[in-house]
PDB file of N, CA and C in Angstrom:
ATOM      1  N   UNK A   1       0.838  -1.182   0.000  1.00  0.00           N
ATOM      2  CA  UNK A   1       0.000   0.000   0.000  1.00  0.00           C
ATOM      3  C   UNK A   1       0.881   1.243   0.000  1.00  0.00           C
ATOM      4  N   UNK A   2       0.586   2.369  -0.610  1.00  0.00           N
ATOM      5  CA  UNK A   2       1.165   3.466  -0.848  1.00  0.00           C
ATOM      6  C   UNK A   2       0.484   4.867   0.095  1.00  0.00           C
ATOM      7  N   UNK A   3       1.279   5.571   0.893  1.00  0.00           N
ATOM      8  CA  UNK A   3       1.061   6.619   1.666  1.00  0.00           C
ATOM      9  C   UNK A   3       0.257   7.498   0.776  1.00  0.00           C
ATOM     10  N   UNK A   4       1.124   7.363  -0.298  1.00  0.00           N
ATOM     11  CA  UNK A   4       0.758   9.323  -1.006  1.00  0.00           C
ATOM     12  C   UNK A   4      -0.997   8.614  -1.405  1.00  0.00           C
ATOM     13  N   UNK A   5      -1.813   7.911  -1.149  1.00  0.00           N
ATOM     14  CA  UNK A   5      -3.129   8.030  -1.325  1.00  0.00           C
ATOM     15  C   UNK A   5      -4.079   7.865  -0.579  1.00  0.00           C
ATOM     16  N   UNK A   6      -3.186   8.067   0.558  1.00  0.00           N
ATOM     17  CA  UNK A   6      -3.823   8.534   1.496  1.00  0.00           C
ATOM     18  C   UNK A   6      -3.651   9.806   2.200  1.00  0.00           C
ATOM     19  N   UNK A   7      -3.105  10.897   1.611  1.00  0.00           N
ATOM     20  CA  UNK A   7      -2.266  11.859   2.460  1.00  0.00           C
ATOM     21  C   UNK A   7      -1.516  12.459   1.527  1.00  0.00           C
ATOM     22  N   UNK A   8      -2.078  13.860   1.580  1.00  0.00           N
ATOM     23  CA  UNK A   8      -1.549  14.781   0.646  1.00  0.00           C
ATOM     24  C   UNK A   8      -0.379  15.269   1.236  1.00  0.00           C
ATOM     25  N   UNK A   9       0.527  15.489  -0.223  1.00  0.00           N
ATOM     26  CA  UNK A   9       1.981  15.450  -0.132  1.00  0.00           C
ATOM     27  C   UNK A   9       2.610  16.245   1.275  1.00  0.00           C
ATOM     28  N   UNK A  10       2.571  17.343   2.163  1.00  0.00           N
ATOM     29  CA  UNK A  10       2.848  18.014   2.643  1.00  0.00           C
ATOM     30  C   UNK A  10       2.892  17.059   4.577  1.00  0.00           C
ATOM     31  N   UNK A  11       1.809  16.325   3.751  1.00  0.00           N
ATOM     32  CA  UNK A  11       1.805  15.121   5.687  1.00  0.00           C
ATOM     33  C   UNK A  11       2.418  14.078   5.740  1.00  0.00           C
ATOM     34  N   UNK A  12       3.102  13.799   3.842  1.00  0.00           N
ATOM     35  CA  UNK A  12       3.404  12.270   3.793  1.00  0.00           C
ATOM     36  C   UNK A  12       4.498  12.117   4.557  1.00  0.00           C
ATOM     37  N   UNK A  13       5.710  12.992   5.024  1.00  0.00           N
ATOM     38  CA  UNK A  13       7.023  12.688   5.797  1.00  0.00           C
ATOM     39  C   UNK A  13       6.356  12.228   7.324  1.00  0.00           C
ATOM     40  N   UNK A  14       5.578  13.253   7.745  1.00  0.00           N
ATOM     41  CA  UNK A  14       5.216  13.012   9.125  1.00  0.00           C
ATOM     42  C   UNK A  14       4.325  11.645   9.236  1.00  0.00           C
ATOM     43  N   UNK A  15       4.012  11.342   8.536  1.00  0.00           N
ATOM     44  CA  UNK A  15       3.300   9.911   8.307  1.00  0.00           C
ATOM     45  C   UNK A  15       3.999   8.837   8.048  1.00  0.00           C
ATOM     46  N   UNK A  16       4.815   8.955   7.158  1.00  0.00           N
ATOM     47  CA  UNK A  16       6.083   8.124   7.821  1.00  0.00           C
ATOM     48  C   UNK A  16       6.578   7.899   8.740  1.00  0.00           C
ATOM     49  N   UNK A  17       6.658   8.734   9.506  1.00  0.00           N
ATOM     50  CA  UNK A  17       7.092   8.970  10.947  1.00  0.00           C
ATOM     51  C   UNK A  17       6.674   7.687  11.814  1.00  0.00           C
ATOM     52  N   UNK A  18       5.117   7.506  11.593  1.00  0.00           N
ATOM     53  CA  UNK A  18       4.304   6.696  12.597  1.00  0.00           C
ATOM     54  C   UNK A  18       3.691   5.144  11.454  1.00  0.00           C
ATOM     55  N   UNK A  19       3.603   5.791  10.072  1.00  0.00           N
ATOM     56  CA  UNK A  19       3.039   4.286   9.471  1.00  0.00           C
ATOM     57  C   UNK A  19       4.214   3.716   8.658  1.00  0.00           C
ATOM     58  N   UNK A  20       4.168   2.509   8.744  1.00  0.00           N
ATOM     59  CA  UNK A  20       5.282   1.649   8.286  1.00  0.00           C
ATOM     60  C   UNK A  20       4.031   0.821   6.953  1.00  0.00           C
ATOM     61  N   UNK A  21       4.310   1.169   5.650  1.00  0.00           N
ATOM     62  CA  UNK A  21       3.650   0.057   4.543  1.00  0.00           C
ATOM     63  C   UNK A  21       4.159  -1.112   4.616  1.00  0.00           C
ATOM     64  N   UNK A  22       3.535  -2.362   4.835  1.00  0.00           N
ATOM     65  CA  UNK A  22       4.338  -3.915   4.749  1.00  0.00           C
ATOM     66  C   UNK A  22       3.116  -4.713   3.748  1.00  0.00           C
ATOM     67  N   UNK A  23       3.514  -4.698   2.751  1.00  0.00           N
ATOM     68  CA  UNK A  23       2.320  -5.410   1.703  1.00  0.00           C
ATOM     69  C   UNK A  23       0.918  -4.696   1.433  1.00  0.00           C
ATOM     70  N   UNK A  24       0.053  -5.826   2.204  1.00  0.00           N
ATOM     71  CA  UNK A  24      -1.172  -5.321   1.550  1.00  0.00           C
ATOM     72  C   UNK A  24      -1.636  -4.636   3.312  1.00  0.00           C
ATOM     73  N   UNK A  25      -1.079  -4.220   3.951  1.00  0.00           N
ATOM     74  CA  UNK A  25      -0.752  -3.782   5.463  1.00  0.00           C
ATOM     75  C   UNK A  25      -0.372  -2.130   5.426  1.00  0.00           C
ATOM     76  N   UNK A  26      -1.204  -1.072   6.160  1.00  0.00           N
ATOM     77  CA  UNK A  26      -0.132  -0.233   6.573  1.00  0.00           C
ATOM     78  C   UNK A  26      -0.107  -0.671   8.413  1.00  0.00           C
ATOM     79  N   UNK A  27       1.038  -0.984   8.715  1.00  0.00           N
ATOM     80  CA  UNK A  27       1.337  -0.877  10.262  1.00  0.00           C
ATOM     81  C   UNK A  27       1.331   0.325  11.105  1.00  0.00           C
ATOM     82  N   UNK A  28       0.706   0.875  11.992  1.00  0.00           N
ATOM     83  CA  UNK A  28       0.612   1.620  12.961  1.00  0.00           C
ATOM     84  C   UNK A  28       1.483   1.861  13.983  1.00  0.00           C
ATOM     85  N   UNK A  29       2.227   2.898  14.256  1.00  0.00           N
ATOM     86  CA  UNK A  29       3.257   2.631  15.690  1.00  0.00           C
ATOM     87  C   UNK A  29       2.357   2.894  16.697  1.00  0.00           C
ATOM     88  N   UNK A  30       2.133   2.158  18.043  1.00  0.00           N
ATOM     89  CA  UNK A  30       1.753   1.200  18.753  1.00  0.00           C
ATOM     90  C   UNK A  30       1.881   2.730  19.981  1.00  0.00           C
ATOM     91  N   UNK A  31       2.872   3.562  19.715  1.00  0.00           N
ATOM     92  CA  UNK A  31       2.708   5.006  20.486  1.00  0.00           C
ATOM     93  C   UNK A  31       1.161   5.774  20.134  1.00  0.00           C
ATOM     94  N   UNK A  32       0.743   5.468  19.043  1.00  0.00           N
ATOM     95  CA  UNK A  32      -0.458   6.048  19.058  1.00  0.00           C
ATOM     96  C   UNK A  32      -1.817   5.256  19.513  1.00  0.00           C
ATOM     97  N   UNK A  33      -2.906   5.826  20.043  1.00  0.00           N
ATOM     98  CA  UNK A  33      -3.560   5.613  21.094  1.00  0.00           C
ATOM     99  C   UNK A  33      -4.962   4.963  20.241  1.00  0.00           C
ATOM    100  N   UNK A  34      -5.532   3.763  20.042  1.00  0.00           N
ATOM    101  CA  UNK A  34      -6.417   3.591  19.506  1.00  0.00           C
ATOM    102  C   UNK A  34      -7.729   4.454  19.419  1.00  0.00           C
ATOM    103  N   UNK A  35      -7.782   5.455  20.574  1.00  0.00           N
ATOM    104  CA  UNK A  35      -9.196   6.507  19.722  1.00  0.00           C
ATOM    105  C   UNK A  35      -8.096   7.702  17.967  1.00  0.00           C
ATOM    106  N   UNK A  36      -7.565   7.673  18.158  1.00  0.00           N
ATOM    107  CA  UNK A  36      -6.528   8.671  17.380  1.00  0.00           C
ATOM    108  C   UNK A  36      -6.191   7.477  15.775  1.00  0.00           C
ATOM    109  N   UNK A  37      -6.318   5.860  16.608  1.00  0.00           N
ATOM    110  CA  UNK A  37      -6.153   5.311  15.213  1.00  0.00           C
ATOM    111  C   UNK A  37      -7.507   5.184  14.191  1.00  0.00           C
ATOM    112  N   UNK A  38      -8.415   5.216  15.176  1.00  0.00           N
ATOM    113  CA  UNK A  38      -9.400   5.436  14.365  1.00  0.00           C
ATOM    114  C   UNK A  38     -10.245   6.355  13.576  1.00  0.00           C
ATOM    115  N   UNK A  39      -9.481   7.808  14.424  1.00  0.00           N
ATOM    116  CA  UNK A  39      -9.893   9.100  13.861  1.00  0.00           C
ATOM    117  C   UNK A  39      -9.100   8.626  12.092  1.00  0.00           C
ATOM    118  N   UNK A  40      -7.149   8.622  12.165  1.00  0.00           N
ATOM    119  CA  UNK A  40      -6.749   7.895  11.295  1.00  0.00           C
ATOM    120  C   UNK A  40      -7.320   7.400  10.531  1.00  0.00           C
ATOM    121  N   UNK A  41      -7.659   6.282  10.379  1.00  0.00           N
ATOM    122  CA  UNK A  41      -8.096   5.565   9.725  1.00  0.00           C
ATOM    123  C   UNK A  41      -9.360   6.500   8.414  1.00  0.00           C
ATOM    124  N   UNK A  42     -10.368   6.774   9.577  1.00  0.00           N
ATOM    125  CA  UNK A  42     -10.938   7.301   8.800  1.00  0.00           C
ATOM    126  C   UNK A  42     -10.946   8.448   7.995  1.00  0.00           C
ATOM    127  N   UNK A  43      -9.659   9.554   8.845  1.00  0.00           N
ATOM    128  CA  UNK A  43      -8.937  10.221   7.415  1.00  0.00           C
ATOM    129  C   UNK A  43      -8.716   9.858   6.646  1.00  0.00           C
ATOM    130  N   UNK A  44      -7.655   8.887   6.520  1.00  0.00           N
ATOM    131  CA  UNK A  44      -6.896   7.872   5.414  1.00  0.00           C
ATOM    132  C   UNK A  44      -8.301   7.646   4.351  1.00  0.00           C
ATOM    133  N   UNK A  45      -8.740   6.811   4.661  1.00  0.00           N
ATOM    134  CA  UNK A  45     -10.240   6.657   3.398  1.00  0.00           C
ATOM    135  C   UNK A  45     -10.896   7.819   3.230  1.00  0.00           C
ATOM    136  N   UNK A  46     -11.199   9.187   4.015  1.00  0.00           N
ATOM    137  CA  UNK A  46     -11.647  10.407   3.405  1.00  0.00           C
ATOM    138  C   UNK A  46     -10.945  10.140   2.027  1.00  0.00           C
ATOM    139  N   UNK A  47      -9.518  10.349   2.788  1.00  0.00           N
ATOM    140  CA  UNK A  47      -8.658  11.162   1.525  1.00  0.00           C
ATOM    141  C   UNK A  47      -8.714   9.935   0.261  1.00  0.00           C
ATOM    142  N   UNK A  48      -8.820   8.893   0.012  1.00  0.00           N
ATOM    143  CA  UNK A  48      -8.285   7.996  -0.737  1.00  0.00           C
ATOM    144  C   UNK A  48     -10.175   7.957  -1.275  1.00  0.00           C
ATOM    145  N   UNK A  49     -11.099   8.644  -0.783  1.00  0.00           N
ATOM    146  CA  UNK A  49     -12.337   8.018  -1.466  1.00  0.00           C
ATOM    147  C   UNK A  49     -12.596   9.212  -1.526  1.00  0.00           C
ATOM    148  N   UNK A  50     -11.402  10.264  -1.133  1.00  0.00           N
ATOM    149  CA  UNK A  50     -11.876  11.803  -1.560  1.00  0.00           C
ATOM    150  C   UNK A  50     -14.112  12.007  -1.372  1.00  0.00           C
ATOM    151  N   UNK A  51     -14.134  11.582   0.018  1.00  0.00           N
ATOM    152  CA  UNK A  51     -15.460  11.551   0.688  1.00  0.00           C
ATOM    153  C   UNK A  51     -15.260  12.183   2.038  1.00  0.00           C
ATOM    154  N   UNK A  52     -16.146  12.961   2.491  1.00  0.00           N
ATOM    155  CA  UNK A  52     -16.426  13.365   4.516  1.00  0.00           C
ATOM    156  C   UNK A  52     -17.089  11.710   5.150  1.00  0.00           C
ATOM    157  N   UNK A  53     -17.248  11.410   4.690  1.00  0.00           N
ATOM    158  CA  UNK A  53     -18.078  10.196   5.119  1.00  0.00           C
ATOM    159  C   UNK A  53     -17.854   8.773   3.875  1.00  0.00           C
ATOM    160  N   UNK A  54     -17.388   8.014   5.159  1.00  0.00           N
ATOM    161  CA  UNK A  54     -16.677   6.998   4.113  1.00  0.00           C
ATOM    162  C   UNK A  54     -17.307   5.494   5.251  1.00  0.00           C
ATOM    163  N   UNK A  55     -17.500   4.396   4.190  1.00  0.00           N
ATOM    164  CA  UNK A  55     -17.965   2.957   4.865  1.00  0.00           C
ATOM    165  C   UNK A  55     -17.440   2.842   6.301  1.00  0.00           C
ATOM    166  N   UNK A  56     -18.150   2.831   7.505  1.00  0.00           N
ATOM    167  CA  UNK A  56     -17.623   2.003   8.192  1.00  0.00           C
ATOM    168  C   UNK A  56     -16.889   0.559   8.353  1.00  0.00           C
ATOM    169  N   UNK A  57     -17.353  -0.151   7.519  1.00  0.00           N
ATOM    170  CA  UNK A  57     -16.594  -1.683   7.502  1.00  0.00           C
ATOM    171  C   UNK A  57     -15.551  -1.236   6.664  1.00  0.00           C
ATOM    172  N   UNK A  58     -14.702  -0.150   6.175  1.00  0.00           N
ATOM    173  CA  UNK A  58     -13.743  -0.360   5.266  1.00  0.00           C
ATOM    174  C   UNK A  58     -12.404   0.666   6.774  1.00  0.00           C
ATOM    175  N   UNK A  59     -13.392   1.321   7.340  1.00  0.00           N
ATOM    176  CA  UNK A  59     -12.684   1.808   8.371  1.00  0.00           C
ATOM    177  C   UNK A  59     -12.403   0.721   9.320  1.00  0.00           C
ATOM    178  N   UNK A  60     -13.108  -0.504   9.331  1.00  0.00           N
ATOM    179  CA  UNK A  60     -12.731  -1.011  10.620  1.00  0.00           C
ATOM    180  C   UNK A  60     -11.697  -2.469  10.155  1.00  0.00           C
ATOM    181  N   UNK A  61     -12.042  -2.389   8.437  1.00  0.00           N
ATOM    182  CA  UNK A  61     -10.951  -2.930   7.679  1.00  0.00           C
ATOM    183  C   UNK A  61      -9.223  -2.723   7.552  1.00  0.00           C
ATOM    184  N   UNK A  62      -9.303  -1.151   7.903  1.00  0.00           N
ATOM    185  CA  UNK A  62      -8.284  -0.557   8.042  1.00  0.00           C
ATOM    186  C   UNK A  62      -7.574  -0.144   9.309  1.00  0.00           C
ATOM    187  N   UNK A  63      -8.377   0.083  10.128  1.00  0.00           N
ATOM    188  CA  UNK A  63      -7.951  -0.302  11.726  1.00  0.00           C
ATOM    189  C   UNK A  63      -7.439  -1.362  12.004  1.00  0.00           C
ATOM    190  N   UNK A  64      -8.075  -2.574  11.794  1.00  0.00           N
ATOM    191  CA  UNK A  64      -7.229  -3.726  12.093  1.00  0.00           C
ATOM    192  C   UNK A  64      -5.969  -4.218  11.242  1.00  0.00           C
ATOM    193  N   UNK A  65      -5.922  -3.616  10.464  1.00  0.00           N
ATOM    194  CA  UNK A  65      -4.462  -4.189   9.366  1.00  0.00           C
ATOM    195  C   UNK A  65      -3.484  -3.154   9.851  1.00  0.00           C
ATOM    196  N   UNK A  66      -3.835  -2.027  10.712  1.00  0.00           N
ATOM    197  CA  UNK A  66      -2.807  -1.265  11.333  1.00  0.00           C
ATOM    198  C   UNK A  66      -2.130  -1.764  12.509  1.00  0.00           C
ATOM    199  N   UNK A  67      -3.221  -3.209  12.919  1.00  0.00           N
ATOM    200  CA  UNK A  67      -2.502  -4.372  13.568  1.00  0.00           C
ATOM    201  C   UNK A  67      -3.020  -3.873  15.257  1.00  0.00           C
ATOM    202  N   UNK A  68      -4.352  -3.510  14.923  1.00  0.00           N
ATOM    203  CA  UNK A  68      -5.082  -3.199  15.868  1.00  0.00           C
ATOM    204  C   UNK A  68      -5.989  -3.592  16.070  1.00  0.00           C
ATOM    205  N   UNK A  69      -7.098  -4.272  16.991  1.00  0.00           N
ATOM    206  CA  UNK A  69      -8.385  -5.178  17.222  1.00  0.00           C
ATOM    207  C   UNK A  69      -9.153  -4.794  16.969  1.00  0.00           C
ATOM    208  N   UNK A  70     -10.138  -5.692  16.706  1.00  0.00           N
ATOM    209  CA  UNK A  70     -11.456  -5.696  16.175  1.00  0.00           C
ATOM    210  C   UNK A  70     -12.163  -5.145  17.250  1.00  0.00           C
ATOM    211  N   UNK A  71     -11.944  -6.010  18.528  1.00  0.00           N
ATOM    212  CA  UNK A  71     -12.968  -5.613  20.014  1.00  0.00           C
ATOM    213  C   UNK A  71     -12.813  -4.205  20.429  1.00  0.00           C
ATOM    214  N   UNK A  72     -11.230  -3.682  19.918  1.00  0.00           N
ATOM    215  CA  UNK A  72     -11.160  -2.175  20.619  1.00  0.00           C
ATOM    216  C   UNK A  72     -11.550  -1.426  19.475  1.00  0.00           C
ATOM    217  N   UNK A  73     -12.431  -1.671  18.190  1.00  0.00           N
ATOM    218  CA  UNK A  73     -12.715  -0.881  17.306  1.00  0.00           C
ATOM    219  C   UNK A  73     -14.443  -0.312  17.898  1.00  0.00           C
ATOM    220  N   UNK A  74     -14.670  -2.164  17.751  1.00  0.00           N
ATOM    221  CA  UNK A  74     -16.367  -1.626  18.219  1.00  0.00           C
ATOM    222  C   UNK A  74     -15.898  -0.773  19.616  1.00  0.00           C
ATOM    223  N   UNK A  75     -15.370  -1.219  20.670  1.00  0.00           N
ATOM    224  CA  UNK A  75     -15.554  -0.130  22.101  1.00  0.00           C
ATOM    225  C   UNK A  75     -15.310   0.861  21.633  1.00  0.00           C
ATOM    226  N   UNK A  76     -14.518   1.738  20.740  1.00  0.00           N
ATOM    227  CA  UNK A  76     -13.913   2.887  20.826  1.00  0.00           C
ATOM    228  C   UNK A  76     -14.960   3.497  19.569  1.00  0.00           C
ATOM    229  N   UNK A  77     -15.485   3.017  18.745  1.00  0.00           N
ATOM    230  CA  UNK A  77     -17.142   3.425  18.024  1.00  0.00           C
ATOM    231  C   UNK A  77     -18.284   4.022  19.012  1.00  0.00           C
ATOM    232  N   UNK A  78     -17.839   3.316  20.083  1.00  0.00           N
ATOM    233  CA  UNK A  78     -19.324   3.448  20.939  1.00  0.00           C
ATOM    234  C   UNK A  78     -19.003   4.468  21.509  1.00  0.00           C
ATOM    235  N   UNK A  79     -17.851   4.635  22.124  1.00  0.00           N
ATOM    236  CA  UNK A  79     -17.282   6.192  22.692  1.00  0.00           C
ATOM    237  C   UNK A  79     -16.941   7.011  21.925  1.00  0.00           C
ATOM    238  N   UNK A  80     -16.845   7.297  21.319  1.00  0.00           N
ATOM    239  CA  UNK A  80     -16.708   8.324  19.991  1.00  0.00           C
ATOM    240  C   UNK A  80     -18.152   8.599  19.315  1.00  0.00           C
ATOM    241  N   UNK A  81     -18.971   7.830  19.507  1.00  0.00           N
ATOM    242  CA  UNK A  81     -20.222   7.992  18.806  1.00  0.00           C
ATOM    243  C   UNK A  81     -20.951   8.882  19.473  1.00  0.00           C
ATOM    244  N   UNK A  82     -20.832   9.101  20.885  1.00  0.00           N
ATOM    245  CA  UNK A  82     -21.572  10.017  21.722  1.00  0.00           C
ATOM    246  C   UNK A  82     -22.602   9.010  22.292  1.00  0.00           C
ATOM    247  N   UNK A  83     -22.873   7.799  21.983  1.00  0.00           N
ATOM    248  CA  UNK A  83     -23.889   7.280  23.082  1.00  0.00           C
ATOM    249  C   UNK A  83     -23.943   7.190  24.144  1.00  0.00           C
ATOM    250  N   UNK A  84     -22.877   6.679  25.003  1.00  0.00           N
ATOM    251  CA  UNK A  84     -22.826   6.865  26.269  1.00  0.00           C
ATOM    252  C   UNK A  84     -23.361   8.150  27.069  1.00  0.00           C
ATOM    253  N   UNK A  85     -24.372   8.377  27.975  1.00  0.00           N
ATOM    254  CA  UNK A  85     -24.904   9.703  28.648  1.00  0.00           C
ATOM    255  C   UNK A  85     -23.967  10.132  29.101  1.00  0.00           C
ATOM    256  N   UNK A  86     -24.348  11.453  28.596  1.00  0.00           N
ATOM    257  CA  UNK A  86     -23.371  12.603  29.207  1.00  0.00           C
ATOM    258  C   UNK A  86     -22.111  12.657  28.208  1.00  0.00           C
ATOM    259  N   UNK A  87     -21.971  11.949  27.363  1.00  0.00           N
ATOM    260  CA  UNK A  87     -20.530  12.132  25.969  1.00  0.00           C
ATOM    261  C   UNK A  87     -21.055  12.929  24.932  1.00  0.00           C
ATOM    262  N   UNK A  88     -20.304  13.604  24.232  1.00  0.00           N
ATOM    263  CA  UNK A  88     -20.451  14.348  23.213  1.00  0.00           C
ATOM    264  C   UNK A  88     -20.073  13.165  22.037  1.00  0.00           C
ATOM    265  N   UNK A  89     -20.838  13.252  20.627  1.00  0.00           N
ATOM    266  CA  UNK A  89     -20.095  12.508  19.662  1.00  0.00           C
ATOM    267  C   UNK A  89     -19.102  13.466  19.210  1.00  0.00           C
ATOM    268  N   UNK A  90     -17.846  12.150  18.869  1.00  0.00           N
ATOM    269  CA  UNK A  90     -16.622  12.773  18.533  1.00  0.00           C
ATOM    270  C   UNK A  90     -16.872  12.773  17.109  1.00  0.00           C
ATOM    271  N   UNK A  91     -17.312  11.586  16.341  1.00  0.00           N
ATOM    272  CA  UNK A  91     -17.696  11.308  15.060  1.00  0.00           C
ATOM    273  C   UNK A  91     -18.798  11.419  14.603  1.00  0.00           C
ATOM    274  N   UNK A  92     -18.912  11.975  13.043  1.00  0.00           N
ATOM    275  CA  UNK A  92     -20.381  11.794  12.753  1.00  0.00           C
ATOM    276  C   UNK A  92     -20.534  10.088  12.030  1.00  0.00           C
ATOM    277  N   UNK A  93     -21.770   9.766  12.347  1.00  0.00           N
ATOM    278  CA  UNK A  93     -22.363   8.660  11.908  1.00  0.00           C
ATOM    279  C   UNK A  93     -23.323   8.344  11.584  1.00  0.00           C
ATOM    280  N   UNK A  94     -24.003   7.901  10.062  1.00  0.00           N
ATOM    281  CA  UNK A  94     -25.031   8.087   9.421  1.00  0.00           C
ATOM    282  C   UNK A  94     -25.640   6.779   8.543  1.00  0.00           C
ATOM    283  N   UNK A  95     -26.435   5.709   9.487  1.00  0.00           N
ATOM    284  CA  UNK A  95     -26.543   4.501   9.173  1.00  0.00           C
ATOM    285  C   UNK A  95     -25.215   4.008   8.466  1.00  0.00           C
ATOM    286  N   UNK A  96     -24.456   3.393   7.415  1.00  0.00           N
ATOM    287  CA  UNK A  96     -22.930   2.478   7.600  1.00  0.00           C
ATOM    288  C   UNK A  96     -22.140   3.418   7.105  1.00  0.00           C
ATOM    289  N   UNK A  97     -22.179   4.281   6.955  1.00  0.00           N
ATOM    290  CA  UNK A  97     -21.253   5.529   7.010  1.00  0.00           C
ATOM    291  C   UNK A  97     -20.730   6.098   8.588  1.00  0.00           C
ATOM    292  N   UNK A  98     -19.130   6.676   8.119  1.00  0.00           N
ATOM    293  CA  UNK A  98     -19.022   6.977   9.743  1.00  0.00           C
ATOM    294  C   UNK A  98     -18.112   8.398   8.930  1.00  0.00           C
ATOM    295  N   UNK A  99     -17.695   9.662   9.268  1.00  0.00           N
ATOM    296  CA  UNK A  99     -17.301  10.515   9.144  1.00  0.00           C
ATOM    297  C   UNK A  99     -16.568  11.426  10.181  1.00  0.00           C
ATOM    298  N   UNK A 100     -15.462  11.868   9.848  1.00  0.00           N
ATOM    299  CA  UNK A 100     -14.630  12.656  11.252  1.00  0.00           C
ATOM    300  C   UNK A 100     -16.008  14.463  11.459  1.00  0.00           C
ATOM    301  N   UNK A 101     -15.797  14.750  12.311  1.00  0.00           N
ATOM    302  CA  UNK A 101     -16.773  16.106  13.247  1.00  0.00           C
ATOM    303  C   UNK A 101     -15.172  16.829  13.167  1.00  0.00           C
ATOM    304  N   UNK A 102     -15.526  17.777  13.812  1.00  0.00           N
ATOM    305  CA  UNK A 102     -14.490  18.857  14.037  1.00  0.00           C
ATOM    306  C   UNK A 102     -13.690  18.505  14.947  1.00  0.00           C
ATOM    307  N   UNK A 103     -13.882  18.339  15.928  1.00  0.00           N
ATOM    308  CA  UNK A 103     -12.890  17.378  16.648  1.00  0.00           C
ATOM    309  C   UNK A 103     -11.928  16.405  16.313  1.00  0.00           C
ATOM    310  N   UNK A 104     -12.520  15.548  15.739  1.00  0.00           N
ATOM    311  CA  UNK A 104     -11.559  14.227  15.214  1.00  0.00           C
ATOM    312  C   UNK A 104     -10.474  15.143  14.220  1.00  0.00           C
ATOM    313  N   UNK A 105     -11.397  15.619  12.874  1.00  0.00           N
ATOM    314  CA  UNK A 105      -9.863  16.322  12.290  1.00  0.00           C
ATOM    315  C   UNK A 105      -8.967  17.419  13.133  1.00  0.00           C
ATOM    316  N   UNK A 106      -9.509  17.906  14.020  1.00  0.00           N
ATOM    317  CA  UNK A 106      -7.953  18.764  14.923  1.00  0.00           C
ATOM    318  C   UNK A 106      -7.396  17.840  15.083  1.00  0.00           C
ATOM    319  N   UNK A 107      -8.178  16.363  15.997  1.00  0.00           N
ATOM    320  CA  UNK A 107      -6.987  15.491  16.753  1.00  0.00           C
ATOM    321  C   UNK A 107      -5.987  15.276  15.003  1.00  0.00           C
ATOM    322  N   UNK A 108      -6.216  14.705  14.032  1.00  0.00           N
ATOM    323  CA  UNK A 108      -5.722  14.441  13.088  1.00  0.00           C
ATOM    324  C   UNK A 108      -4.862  15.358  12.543  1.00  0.00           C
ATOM    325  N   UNK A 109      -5.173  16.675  12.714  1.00  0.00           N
ATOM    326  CA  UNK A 109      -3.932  18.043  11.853  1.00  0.00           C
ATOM    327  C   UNK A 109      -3.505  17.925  13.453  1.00  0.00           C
ATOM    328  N   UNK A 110      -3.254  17.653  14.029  1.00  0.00           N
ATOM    329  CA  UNK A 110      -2.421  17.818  15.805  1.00  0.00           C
ATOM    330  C   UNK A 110      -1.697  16.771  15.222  1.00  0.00           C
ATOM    331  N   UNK A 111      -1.920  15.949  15.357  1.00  0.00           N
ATOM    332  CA  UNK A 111      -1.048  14.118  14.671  1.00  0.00           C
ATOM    333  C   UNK A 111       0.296  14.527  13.851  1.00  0.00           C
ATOM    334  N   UNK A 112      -0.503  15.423  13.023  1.00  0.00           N
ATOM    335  CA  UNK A 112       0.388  15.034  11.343  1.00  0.00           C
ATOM    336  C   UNK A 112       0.975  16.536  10.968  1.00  0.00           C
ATOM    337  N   UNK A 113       0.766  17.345  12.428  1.00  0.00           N
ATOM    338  CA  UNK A 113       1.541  18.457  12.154  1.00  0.00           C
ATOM    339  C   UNK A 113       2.943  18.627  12.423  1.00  0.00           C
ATOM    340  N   UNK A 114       3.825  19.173  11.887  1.00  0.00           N
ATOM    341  CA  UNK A 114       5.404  19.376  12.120  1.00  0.00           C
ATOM    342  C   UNK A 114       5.436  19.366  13.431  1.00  0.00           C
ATOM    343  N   UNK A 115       6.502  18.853  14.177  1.00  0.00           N
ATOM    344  CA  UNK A 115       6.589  19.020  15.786  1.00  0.00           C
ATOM    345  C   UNK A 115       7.798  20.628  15.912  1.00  0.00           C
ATOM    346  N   UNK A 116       7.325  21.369  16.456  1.00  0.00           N
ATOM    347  CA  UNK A 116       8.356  22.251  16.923  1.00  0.00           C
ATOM    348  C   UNK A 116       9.771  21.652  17.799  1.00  0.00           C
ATOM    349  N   UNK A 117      10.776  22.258  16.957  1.00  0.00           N
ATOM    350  CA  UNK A 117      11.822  21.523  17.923  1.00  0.00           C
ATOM    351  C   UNK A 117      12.117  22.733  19.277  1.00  0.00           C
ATOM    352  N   UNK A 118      12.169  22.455  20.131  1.00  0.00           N
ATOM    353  CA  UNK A 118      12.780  23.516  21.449  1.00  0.00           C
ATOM    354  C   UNK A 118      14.407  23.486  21.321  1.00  0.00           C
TER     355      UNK A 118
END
């Protein structure tokens, strides 16, 4: 699998940084926090289906080949979705469509922005 189609040219170094391509695999470094891989994820297919709202089963296709679980996909859907009382949804979700809210893309331009060196 190839970065640059998922990730316009200017994020692809910093994305390197954290995804490793191995076949039909992109690998995830294991420093990032499964709510953040799934915001991920579903950038990654924005950009590659050039859509705001892209399949859930292709997001949760892509979560796990980042070598991340199935069980912490559904838990971390359900918390991000806003169901739980008293949570805000982090994501929008629209029968099998799932889409990043304003939130999820900050966490995502926070991710994949240049780090200031001190």
């Amino acid at each position: 699998m190839e970065l640059e189609k998922f990730f316009p040219k200017e994020e692809i170094a910093i994305a390197r940084s954290i995804l490793i391509p191995f076949h039909d695999r992109i690998l995830l470094d294991k420093k990032i926090n499964d709510p953040k891989a799934v915001f991920l994820s579903i950038y990654m297919l924005s950009n590659e289906l050039k859509a705001s709202m892209v399949p859930k089963e292709q997001v949760k296709k892509l979560f796990v080949g980042m070598g991340r679980s199935l069980e912490n996909f559904r838990k971390i859907i359900y918390e991000l979705s806003g169901k739980r009382k008293g949570k805000e949804a982090l994501v929008s979700i629209e029968k099998d469509l799932i889409g990043l809210n304003f939130y999820g893309l900050n966490q995502i331009k926070e991710l994949l922005s240049p780090k200031e060196k001190k």
